[in-house]
N, C-alpha and C. Protein backbone atom coordinates (compact mmCIF):
# COMPACT_ATOMS: atom_id res chain seq x y z
N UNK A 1 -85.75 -44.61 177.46
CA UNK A 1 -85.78 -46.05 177.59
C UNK A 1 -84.55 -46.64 176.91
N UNK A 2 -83.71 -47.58 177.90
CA UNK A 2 -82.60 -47.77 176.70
C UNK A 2 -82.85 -48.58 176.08
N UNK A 3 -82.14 -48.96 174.82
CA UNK A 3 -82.30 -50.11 173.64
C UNK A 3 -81.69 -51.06 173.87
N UNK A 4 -82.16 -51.68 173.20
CA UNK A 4 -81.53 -53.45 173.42
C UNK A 4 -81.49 -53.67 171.68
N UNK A 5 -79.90 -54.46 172.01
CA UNK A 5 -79.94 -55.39 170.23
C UNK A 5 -81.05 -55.67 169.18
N UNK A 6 -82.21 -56.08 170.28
CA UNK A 6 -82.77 -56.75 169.08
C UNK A 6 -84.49 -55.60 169.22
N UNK A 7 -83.67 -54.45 169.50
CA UNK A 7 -84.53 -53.41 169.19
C UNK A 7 -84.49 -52.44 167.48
N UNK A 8 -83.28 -53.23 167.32
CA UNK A 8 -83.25 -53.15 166.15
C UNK A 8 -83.06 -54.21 164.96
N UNK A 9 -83.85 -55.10 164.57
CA UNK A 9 -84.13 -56.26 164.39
C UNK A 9 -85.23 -55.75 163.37
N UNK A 10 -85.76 -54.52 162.98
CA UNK A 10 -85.97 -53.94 161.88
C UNK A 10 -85.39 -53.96 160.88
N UNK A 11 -84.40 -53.46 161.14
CA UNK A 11 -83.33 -53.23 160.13
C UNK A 11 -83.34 -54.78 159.45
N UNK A 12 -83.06 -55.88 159.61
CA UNK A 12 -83.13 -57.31 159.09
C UNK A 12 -83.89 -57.62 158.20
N UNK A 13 -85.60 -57.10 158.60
CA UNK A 13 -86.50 -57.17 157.62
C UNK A 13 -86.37 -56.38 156.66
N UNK A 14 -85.52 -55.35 156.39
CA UNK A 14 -86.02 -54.11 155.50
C UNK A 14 -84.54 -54.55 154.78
N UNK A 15 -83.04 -55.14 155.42
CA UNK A 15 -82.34 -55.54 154.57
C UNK A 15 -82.81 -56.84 153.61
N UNK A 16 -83.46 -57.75 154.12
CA UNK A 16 -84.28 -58.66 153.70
C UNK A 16 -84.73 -58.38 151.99
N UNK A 17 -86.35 -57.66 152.35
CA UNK A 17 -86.78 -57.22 150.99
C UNK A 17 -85.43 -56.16 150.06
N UNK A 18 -84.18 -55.77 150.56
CA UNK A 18 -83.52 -54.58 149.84
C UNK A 18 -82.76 -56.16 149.22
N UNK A 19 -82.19 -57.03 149.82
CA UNK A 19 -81.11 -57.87 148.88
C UNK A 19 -82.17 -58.83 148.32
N UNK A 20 -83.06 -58.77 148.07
CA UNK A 20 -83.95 -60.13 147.96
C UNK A 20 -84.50 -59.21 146.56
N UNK A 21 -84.33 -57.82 146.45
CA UNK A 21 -84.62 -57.50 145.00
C UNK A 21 -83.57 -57.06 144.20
N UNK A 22 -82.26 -57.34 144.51
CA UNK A 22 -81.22 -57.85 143.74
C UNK A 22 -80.84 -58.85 143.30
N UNK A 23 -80.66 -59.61 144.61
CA UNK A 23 -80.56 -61.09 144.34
C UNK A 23 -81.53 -62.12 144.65
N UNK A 24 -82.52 -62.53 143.71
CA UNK A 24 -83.72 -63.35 144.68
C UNK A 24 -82.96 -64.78 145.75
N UNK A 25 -81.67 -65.03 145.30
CA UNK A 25 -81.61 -65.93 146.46
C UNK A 25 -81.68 -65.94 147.97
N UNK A 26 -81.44 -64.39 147.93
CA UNK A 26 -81.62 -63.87 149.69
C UNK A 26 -82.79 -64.45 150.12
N UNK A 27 -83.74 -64.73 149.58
CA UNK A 27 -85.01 -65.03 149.77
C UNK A 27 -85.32 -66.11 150.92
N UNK A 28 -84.02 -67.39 150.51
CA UNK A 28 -84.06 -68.08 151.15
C UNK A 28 -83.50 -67.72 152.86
N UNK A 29 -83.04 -66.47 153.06
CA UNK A 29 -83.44 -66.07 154.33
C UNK A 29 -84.48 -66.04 154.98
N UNK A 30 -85.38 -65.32 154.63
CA UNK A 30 -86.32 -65.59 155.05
C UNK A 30 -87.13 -66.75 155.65
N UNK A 31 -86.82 -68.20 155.26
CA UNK A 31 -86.87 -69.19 156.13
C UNK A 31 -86.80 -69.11 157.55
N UNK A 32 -85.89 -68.04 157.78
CA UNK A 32 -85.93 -67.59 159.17
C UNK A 32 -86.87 -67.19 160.48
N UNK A 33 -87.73 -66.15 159.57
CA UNK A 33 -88.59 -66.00 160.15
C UNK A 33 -89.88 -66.76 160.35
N UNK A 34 -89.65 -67.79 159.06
CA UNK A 34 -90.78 -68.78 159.63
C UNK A 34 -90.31 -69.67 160.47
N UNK A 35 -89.12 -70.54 160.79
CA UNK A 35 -88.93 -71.55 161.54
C UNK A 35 -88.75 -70.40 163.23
N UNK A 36 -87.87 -69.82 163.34
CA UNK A 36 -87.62 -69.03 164.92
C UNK A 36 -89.17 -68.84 165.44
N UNK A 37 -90.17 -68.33 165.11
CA UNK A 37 -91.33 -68.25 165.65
C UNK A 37 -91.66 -69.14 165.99
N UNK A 38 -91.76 -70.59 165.41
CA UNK A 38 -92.28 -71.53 166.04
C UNK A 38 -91.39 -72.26 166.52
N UNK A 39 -89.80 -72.35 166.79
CA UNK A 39 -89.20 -73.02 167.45
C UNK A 39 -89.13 -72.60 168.74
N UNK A 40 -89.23 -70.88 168.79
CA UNK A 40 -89.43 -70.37 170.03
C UNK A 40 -90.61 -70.49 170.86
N UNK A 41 -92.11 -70.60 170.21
CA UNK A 41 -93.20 -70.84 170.64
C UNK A 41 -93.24 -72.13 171.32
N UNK A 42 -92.31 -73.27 170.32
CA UNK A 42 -92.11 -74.89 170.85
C UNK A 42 -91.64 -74.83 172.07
N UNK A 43 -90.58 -74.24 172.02
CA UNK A 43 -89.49 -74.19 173.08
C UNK A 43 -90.12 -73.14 174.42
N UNK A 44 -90.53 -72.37 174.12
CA UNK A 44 -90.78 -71.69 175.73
C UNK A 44 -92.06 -71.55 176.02
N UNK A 45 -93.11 -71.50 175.06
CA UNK A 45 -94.47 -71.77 175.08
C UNK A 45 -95.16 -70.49 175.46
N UNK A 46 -94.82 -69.57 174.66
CA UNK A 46 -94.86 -68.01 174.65
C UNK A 46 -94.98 -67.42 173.05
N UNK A 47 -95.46 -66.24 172.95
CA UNK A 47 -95.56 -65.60 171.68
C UNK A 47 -94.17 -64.11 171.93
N UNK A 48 -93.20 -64.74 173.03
CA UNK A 48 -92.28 -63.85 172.97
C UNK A 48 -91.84 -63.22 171.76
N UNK A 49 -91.19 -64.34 170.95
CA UNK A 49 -91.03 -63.90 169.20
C UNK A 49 -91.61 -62.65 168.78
N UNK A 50 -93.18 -62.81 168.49
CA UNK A 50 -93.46 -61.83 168.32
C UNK A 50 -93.70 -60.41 168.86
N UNK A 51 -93.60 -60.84 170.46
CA UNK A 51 -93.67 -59.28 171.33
C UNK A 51 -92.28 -58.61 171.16
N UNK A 52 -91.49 -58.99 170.76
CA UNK A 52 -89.83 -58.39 171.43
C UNK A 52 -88.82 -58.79 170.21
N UNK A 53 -89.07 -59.84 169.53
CA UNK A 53 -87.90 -59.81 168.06
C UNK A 53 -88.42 -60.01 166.65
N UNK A 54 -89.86 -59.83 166.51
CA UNK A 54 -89.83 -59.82 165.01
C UNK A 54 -89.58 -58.07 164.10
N UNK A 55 -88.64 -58.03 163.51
CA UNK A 55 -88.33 -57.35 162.76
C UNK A 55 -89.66 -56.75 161.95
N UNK A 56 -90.20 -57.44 161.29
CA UNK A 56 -91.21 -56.87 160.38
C UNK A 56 -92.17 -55.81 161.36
N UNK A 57 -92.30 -56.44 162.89
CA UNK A 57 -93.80 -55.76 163.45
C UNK A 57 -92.98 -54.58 163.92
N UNK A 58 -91.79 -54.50 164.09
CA UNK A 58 -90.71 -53.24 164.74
C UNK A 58 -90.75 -52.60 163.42
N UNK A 59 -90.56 -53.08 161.82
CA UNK A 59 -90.40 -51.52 160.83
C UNK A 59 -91.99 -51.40 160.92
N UNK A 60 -93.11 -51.85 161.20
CA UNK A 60 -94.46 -51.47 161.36
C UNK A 60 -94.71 -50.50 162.14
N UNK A 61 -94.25 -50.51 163.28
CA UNK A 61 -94.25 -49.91 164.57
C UNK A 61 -93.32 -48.53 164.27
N UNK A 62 -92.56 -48.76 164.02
CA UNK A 62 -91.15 -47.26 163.40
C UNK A 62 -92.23 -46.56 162.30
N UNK A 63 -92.81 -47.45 161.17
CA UNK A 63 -92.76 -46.57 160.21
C UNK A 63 -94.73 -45.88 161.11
N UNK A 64 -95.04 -46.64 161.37
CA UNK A 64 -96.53 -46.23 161.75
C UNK A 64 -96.33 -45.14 162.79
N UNK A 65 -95.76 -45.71 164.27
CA UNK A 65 -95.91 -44.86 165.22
C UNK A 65 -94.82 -43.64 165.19
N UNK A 66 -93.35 -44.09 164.83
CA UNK A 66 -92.23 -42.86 164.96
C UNK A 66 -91.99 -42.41 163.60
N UNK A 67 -92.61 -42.39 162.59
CA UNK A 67 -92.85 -41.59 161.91
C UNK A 67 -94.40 -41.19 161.25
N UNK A 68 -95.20 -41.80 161.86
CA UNK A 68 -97.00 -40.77 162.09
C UNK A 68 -97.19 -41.42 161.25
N UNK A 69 -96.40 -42.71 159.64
CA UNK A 69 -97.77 -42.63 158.97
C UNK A 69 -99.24 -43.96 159.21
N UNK A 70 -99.52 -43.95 160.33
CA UNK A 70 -100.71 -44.58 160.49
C UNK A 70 -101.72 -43.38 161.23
N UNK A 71 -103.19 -44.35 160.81
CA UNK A 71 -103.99 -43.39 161.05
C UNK A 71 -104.63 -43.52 162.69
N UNK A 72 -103.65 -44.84 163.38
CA UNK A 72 -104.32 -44.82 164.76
C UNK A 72 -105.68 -45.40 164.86
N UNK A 73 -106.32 -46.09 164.15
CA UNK A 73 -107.55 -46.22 164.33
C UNK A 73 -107.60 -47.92 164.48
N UNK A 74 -108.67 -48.13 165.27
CA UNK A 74 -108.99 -49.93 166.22
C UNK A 74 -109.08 -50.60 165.09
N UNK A 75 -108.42 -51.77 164.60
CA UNK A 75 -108.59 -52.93 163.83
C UNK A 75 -110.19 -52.85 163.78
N UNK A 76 -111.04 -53.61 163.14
CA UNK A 76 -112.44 -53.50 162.90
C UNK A 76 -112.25 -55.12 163.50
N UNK A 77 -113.76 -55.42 164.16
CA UNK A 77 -113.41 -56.68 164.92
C UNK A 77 -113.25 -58.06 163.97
N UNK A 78 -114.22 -57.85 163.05
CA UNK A 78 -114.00 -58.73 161.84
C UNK A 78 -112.59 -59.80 161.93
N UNK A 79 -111.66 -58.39 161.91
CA UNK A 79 -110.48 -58.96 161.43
C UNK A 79 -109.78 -59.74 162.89
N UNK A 80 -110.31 -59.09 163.96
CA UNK A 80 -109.70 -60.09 164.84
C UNK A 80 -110.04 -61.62 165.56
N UNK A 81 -111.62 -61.49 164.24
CA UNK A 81 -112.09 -62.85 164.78
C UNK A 81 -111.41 -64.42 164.37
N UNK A 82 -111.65 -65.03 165.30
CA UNK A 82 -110.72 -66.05 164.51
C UNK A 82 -111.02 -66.73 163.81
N UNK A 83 -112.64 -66.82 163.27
CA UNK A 83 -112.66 -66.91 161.52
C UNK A 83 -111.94 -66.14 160.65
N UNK A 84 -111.85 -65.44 160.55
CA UNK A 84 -110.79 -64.38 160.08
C UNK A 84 -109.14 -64.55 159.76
N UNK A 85 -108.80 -65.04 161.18
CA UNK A 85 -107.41 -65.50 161.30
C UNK A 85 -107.14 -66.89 161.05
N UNK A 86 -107.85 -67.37 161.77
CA UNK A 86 -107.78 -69.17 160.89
C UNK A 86 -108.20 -69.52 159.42
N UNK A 87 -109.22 -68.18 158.96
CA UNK A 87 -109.05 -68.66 157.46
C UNK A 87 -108.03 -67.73 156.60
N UNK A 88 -107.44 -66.99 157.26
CA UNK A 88 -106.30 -66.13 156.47
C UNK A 88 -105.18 -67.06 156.93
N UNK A 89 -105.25 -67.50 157.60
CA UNK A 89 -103.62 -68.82 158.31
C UNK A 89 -103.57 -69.91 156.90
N UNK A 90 -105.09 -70.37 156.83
CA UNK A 90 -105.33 -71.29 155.93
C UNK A 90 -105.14 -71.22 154.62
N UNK A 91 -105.43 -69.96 154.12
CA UNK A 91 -105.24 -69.48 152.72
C UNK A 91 -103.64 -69.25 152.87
N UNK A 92 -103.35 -68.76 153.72
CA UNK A 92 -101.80 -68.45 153.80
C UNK A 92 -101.46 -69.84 153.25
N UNK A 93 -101.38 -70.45 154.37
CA UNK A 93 -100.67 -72.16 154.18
C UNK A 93 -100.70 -73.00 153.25
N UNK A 94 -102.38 -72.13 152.01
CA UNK A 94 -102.48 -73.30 150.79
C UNK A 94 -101.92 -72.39 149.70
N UNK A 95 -101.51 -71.04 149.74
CA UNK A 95 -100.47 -70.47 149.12
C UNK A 95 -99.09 -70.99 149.13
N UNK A 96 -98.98 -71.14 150.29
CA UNK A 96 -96.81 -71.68 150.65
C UNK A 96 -97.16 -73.21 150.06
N UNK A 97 -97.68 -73.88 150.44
CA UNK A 97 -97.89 -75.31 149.33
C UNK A 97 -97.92 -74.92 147.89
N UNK A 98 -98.92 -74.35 147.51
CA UNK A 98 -98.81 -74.48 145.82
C UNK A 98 -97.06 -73.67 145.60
N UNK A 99 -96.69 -72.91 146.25
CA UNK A 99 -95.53 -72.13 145.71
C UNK A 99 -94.47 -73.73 146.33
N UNK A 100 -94.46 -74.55 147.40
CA UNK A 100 -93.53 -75.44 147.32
C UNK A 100 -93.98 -76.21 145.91
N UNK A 101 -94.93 -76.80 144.93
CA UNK A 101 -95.59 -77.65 144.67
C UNK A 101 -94.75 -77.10 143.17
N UNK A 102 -94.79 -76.07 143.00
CA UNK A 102 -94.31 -75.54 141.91
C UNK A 102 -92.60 -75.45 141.85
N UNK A 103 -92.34 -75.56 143.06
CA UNK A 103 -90.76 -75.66 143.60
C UNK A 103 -90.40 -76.88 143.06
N UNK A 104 -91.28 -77.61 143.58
CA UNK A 104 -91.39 -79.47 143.27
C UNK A 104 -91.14 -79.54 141.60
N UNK A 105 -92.30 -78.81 140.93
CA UNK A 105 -92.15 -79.23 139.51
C UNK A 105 -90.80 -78.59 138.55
N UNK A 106 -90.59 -77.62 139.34
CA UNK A 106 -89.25 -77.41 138.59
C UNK A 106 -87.84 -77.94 138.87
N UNK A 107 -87.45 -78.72 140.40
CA UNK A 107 -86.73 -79.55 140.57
C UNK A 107 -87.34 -81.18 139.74
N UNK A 108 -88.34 -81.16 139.03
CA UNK A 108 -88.59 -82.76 138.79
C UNK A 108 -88.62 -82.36 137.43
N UNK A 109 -87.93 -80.78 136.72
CA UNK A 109 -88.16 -80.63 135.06
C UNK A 109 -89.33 -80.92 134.81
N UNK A 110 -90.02 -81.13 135.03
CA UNK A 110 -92.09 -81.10 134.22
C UNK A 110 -92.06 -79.15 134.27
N UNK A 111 -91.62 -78.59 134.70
CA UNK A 111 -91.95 -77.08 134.78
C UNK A 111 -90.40 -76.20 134.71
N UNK A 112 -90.78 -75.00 133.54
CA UNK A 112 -89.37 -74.00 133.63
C UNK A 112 -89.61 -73.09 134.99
N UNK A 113 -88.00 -72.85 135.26
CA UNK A 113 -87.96 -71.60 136.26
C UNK A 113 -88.84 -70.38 135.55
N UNK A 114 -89.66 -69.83 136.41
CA UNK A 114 -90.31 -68.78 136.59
C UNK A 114 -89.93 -67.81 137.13
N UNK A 115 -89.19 -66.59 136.56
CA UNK A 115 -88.67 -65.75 136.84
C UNK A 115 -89.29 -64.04 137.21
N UNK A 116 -90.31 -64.77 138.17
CA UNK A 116 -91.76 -63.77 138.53
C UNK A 116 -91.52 -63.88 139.98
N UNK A 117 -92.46 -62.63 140.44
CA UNK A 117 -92.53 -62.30 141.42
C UNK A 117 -94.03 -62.19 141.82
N UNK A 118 -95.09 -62.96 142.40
CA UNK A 118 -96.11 -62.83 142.61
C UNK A 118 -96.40 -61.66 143.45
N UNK A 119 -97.42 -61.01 143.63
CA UNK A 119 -98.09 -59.69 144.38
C UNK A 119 -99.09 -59.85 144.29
N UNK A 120 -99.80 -60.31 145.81
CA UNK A 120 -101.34 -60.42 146.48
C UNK A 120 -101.84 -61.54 145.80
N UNK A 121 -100.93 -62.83 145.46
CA UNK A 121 -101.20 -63.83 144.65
C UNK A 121 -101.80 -63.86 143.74
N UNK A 122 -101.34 -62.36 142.88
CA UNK A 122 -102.27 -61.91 141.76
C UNK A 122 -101.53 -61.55 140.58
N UNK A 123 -100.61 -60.59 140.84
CA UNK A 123 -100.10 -60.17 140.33
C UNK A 123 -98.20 -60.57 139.73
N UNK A 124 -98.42 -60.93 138.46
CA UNK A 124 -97.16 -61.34 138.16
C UNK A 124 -96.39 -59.97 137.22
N UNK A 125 -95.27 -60.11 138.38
CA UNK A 125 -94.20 -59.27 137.91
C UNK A 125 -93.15 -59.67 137.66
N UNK A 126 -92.34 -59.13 136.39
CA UNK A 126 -90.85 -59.72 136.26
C UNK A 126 -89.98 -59.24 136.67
N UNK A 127 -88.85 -60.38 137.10
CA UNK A 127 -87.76 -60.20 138.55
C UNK A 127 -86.42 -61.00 137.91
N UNK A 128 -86.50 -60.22 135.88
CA UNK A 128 -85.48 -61.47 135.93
C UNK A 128 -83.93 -61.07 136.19
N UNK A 129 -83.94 -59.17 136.81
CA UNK A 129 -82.58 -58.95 136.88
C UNK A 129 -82.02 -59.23 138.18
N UNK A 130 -82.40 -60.44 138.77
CA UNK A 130 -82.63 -60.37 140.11
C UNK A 130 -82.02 -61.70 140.23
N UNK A 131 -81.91 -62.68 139.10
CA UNK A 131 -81.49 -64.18 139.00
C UNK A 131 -80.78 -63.95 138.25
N UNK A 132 -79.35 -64.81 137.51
CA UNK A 132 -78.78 -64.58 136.36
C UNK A 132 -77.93 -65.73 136.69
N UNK A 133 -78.42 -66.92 137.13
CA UNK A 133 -78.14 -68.27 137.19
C UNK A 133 -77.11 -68.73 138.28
N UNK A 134 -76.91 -70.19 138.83
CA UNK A 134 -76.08 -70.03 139.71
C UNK A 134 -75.49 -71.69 139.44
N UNK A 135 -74.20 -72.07 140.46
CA UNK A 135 -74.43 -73.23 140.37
C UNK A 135 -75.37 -74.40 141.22
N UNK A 136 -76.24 -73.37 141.59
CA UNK A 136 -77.44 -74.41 142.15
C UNK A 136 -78.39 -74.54 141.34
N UNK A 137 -79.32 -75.81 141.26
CA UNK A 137 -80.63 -76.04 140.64
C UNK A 137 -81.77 -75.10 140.34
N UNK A 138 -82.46 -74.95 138.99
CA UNK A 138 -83.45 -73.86 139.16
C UNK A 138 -84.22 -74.10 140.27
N UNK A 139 -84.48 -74.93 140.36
CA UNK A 139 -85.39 -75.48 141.66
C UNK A 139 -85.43 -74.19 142.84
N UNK A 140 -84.08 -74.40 142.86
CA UNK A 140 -83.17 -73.46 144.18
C UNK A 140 -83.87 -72.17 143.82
N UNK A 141 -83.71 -71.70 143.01
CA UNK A 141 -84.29 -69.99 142.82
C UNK A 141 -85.67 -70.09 142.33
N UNK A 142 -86.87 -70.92 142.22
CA UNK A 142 -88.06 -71.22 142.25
C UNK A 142 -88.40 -71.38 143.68
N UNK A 143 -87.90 -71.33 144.62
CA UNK A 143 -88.29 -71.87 146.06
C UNK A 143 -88.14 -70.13 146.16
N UNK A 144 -86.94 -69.49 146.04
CA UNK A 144 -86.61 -68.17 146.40
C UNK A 144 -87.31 -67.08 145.92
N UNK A 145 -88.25 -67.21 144.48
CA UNK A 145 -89.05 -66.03 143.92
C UNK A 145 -90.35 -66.79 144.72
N UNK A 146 -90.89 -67.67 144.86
CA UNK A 146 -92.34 -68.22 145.29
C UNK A 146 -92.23 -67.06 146.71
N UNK A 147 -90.89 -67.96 147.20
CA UNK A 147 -90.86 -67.17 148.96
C UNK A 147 -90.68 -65.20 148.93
N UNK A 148 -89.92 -65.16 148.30
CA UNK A 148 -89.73 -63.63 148.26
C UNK A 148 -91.07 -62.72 147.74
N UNK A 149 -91.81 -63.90 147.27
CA UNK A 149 -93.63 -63.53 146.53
C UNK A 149 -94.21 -63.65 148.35
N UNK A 150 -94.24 -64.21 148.65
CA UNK A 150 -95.11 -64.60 149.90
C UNK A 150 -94.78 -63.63 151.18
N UNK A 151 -93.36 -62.92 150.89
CA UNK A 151 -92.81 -62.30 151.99
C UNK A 151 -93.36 -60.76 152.00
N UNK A 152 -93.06 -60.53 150.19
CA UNK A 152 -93.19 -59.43 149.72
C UNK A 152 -94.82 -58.77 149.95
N UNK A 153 -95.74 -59.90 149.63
CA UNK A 153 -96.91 -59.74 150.08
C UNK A 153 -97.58 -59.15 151.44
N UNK A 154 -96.94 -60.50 151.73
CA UNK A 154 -97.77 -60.03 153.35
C UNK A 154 -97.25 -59.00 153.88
N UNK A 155 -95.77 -58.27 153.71
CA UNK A 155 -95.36 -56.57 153.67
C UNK A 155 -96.03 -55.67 153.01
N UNK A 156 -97.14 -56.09 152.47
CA UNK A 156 -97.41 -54.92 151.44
C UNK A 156 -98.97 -54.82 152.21
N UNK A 157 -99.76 -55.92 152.86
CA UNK A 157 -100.44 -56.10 153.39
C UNK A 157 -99.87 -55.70 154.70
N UNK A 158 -99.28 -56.09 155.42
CA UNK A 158 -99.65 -55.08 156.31
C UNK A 158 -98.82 -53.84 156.27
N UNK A 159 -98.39 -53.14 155.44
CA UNK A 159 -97.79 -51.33 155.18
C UNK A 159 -99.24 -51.30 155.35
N UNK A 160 -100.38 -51.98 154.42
CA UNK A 160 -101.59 -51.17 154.20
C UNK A 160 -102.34 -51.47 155.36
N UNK A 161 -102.65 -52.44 156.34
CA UNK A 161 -103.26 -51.83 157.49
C UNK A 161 -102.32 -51.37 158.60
N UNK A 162 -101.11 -50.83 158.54
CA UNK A 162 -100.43 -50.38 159.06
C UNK A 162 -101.18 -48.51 158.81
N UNK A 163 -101.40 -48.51 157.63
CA UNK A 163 -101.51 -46.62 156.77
C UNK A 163 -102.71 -46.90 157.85
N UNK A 164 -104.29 -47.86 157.78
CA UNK A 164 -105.29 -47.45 157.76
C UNK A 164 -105.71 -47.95 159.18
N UNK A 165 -104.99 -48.59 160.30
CA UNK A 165 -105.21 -48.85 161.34
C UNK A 165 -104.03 -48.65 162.22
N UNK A 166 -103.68 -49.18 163.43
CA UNK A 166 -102.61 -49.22 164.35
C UNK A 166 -101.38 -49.70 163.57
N UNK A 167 -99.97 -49.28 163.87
CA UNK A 167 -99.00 -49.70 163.20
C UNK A 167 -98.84 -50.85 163.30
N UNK A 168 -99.32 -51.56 164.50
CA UNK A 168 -99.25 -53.32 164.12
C UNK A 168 -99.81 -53.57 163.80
N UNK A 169 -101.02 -53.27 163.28
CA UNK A 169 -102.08 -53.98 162.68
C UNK A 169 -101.79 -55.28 162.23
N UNK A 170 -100.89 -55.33 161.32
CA UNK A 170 -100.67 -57.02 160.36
C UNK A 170 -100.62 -57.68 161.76
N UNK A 171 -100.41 -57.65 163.04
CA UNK A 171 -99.46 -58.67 164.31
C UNK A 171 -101.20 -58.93 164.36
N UNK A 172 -102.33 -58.45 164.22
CA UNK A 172 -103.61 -59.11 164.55
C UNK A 172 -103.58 -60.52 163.64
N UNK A 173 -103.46 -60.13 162.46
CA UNK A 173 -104.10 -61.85 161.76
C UNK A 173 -102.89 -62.24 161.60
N UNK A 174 -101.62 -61.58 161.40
CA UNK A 174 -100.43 -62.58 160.83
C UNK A 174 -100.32 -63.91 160.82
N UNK A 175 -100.27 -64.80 159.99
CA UNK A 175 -99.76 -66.31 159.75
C UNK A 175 -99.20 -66.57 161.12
N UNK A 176 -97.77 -66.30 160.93
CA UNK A 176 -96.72 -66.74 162.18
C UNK A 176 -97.28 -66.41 163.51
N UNK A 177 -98.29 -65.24 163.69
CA UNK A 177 -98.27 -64.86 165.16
C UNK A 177 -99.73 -65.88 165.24
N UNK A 178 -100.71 -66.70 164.80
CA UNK A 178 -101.48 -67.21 164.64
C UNK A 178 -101.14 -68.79 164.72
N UNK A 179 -99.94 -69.09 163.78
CA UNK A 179 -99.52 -70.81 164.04
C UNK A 179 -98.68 -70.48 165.99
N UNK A 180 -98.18 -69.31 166.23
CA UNK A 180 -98.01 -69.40 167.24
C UNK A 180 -98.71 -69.44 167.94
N UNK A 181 -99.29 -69.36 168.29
CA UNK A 181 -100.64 -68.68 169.36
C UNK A 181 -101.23 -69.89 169.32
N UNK A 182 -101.70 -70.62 168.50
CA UNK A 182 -102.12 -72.05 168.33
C UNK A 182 -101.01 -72.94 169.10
N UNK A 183 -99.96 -73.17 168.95
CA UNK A 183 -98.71 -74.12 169.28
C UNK A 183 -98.94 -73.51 171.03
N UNK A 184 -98.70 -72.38 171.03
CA UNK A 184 -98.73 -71.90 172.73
C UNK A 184 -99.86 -72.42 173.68
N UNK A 185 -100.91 -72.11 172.87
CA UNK A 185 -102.70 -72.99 174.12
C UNK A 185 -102.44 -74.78 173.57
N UNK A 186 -102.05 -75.06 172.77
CA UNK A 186 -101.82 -76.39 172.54
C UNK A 186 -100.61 -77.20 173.95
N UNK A 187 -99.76 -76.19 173.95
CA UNK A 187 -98.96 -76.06 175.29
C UNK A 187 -99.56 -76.16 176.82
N UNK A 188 -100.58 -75.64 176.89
CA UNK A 188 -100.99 -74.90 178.12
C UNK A 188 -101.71 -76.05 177.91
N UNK A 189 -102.40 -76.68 177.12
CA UNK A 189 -103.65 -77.67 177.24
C UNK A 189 -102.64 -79.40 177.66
N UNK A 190 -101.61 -79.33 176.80
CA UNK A 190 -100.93 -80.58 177.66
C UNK A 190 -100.11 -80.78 178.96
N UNK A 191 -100.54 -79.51 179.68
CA UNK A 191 -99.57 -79.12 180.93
C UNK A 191 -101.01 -79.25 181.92
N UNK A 192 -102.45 -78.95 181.36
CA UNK A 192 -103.52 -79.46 182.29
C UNK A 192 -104.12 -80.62 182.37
């Protein structure tokens, strides 16, 4: 089968998390992948994005299927219900608020830069060789550890139902493939 460019569009995500734990400002790449999903969903009224250029579900797919480590086994339906996905969208979405909210308080000085790295919105780790000041606002690198927390996560979540189900597994509940999928029948419903 031949390849196409953005058959490798892996590689992006995996440079992603590699400069984003040197330098947390890379972080603010990642913006990327949240706005293109839904500008593309706006714009053509399709979940193309996610069938054919998201990077993350392609190193899922590489590391699960072309190199074996998933176990192949059916998502459990649970997870594909859309209680499930609308309340993991939701928790998602009141995570990226409190991490802007905290962005907020350290551009308004009521709060110091936090030089952490959240994991499973649980776990605080320190990331301070990763900042070492810039001439932008702490603000600026409080937006970039919150986001590089939120990115880092949901990679770590789905590696793990990647190990214990289909290599896409995460593409069932994902945030982005979910605000898409919503924006797309929202489409189809003002065209009837």
């Amino acid at each position: 089968m031949k390849k196409h460019w953005y058959d490798y569009l892996w590689i992006a995500s995996l440079l992603y998390l590699l400069l984003g734990f040197f330098n947390i400002l890379f972080a603010w790449l990642g913006l990327l992948c949240f706005f293109i999903p839904l500008v593309f969903s706006v714009a053509r009224g399709s979940k193309g994005y996610c069938n054919r250029y998201c990077g993350r579900g392609q190193l899922f797919g590489l590391l699960g299927g072309g190199f074996g480590l998933s176990r192949r086994k059916n998502v459990p339906q649970w997870m594909k219900s859309h209680y499930f996905r609308y309340g993991f969208l939701a928790f998602f979405l009141i995570m990226f608020f409190l991490m802007l909210w905290n962005t907020y308080l350290v551009f308004a000085g009521a709060q110091d830069l936090k030089q952490t790295v959240t994991l499973l919105w649980s776990f605080r780790l320190p990331w301070n060789w990763a900042y070492q000041g810039t001439l932008f606002h702490p603000g600026v690198a409080q937006f970039a550890f919150g986001f590089y927390s939120i990115m880092l996560t949901s990679t770590i979540l789905g590696l793990i139902t990647m190990l214990l189900f289909k290599p896409r597994s995460w593409c069932v509940y994902c945030p982005m493939g979910t605000m898409t999928q919503l924006i797309c029948k929202a489409r189809r419903g003002n065209r009837a």
